[in-house]
C-alpha atoms as a PDB file:
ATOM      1  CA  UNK A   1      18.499 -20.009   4.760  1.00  0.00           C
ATOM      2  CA  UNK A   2      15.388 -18.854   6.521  1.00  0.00           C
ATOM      3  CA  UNK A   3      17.444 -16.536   7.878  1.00  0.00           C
ATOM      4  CA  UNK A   4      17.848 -14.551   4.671  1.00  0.00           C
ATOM      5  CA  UNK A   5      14.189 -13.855   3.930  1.00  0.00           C
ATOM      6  CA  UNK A   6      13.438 -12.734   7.854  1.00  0.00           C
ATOM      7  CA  UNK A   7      16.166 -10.172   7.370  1.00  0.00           C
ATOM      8  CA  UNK A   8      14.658  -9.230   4.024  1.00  0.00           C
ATOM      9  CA  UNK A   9      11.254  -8.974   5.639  1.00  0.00           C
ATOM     10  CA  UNK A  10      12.901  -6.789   8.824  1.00  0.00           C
ATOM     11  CA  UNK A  11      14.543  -4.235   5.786  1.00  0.00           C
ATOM     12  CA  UNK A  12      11.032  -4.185   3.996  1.00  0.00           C
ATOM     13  CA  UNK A  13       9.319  -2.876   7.581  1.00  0.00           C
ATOM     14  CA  UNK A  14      12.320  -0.551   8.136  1.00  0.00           C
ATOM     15  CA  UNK A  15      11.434   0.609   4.574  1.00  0.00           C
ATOM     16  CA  UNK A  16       7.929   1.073   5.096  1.00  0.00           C
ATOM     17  CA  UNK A  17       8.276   3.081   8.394  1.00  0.00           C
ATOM     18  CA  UNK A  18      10.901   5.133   7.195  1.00  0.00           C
ATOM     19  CA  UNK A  19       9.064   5.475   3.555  1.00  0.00           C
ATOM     20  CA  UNK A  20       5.891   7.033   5.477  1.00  0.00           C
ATOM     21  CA  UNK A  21       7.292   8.610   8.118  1.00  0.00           C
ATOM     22  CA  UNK A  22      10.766  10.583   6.822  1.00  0.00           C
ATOM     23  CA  UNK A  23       8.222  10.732   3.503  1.00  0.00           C
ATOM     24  CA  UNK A  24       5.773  12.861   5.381  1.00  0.00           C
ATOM     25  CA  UNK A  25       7.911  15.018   7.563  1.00  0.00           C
ATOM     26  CA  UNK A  26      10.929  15.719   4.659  1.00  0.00           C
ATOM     27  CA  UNK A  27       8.986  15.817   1.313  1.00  0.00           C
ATOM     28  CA  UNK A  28       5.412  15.989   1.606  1.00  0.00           C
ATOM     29  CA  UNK A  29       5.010  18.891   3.833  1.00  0.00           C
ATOM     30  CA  UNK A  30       7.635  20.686   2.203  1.00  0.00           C
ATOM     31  CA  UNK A  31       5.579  19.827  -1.266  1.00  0.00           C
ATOM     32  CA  UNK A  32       2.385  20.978   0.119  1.00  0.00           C
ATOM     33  CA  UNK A  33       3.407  24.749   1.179  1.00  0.00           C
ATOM     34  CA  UNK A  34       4.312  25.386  -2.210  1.00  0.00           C
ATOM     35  CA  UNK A  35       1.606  27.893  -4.039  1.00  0.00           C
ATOM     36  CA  UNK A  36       1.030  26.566  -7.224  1.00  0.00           C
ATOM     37  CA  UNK A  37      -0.689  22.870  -7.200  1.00  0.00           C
ATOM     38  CA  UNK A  38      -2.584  21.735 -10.028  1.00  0.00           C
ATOM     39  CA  UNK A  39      -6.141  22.583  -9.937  1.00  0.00           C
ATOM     40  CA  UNK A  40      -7.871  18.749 -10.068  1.00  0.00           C
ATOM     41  CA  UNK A  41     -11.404  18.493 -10.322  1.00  0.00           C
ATOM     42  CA  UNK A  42     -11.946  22.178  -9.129  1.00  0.00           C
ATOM     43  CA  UNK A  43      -8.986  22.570  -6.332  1.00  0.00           C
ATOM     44  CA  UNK A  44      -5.543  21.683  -5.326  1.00  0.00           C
ATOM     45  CA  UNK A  45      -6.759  19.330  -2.434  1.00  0.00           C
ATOM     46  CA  UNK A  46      -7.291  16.667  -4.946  1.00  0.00           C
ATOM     47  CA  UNK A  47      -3.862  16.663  -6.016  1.00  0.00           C
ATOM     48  CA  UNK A  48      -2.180  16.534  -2.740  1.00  0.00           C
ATOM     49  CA  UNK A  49      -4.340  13.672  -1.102  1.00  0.00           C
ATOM     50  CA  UNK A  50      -3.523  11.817  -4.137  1.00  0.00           C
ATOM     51  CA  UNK A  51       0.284  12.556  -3.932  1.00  0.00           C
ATOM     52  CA  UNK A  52      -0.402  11.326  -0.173  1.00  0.00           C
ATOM     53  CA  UNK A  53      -2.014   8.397  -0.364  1.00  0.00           C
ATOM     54  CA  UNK A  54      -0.422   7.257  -3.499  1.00  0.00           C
ATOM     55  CA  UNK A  55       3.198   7.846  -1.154  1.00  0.00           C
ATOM     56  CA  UNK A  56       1.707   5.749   1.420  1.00  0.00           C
ATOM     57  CA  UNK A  57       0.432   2.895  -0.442  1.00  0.00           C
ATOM     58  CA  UNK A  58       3.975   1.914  -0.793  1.00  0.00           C
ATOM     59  CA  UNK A  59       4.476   1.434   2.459  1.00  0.00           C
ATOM     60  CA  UNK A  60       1.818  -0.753   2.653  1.00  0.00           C
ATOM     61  CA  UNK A  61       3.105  -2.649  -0.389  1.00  0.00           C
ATOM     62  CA  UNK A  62       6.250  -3.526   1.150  1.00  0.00           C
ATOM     63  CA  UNK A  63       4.328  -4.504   4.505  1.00  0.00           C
ATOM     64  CA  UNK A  64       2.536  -6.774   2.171  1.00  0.00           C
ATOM     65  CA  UNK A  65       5.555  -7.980   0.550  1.00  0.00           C
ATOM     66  CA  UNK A  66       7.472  -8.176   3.840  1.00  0.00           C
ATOM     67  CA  UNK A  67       4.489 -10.666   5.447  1.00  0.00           C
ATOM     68  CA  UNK A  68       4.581 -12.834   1.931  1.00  0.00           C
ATOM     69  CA  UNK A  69       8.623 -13.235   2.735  1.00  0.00           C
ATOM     70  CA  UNK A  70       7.738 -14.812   6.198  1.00  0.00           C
ATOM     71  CA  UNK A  71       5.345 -17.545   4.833  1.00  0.00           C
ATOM     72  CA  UNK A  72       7.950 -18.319   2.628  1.00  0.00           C
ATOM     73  CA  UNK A  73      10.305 -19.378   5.732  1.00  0.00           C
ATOM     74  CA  UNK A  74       7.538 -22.348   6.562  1.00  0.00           C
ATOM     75  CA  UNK A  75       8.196 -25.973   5.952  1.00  0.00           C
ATOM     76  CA  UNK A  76       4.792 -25.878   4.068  1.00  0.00           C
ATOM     77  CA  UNK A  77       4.498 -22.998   1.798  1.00  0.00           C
ATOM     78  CA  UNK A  78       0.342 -21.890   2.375  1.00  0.00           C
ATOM     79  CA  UNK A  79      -0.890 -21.026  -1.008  1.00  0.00           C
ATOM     80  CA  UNK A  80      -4.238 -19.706   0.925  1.00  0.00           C
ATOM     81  CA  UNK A  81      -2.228 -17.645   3.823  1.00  0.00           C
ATOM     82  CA  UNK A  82      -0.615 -15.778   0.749  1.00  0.00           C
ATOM     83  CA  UNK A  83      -3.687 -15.215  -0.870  1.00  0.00           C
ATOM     84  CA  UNK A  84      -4.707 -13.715   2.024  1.00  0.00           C
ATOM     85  CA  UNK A  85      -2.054 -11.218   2.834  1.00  0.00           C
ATOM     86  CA  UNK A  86      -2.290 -10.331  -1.191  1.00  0.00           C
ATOM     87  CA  UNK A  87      -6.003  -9.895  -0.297  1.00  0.00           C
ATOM     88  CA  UNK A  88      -5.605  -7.747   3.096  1.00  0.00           C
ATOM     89  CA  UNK A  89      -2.815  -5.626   0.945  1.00  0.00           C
ATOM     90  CA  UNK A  90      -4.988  -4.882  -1.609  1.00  0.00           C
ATOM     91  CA  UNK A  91      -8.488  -4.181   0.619  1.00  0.00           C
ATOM     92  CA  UNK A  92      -6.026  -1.709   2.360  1.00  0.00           C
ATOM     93  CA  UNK A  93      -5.031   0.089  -1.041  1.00  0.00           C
ATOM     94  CA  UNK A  94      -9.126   0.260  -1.535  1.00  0.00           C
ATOM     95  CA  UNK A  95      -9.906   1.808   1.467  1.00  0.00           C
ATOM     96  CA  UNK A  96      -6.893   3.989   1.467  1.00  0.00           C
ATOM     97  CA  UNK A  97      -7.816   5.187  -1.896  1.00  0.00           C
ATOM     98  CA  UNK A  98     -11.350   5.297  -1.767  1.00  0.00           C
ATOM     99  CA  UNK A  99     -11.162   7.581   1.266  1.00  0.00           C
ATOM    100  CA  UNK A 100      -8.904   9.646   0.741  1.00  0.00           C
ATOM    101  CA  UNK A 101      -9.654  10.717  -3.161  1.00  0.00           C
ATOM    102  CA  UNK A 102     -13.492  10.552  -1.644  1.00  0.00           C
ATOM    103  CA  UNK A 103     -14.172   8.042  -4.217  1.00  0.00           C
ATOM    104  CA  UNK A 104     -12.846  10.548  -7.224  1.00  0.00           C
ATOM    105  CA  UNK A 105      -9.102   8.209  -7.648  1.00  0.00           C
ATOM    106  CA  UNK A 106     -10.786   6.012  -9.504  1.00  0.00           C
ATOM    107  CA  UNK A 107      -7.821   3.310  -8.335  1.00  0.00           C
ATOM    108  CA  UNK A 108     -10.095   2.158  -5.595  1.00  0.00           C
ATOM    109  CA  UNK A 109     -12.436   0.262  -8.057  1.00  0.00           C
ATOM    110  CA  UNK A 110      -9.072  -1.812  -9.381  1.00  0.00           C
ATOM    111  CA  UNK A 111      -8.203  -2.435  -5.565  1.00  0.00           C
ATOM    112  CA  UNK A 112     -11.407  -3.514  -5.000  1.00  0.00           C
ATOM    113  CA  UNK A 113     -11.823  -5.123  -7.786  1.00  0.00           C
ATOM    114  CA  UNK A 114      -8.104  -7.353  -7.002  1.00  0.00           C
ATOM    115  CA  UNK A 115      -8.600  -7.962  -3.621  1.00  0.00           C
ATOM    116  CA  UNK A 116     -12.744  -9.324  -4.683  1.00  0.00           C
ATOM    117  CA  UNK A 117     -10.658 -11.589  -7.657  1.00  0.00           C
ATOM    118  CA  UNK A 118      -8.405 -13.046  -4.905  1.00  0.00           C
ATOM    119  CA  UNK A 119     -10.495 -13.665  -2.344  1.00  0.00           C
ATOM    120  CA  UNK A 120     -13.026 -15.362  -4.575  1.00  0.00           C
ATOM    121  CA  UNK A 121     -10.012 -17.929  -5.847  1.00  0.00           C
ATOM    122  CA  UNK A 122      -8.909 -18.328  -2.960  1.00  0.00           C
ATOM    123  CA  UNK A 123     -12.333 -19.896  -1.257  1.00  0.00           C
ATOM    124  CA  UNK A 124     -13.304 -21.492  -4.495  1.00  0.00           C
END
């Protein structure tokens, strides 16, 4: 029932598109003309790339997860080509974060820190 998991994968990159896109037009910009953000680290700009990027990251999580589905469709499951989309998921959750908190999110040392943990199984 291949099938079933390429249709799951199709909804999860619907998701994601929609997620960032209707995400960003409909709530985020609405959010961000309101007056009172919380002051983070000296200003509000903090606060609303975090909001951002965090809101984005899980469109890339469902990219991630949509990818993981396909593998699953092949004869011979590859434990290493999974590894690797876990691994390219989470290096894009480091740079996301690390760029746009400027290094202050401290989440992009975790992502980092996963995607270094996986990629050193995975060639071990």
């Amino acid at each position: 029932m291949d099938f079933l998991l390429y249709l799951a994968a199709f909804l999860l990159v619907l998701v994601s598109i929609a997620h960032s896109y209707l995400g960003e037009r409909f709530l985020l910009s609405k959010l961000f003309e309101q007056r009172h953000w919380p002051k983070v680290l000296g200003s509000d700009g903090f606060a609303k790339r975090t909001l951002r990027f965090a809101w984005h990251l899980t469109s890339v999580t469902c990219l991630g997860f949509a990818a993981i589905l396909v593998v699953l469709t092949q004869p011979q499951v590859s434990k290493l080509l999974i590894s690797q989309i876990i691994a390219t998921t989470f290096a894009f959750h480091f740079v996301i974060s690390l760029l746009a908190s400027r290094g202050k999110h401290l989440s992009w040392i975790l992502f980092g820190t996963v995607t270094f943990l996986v990629v050193l199984n995975t060639y071990l």
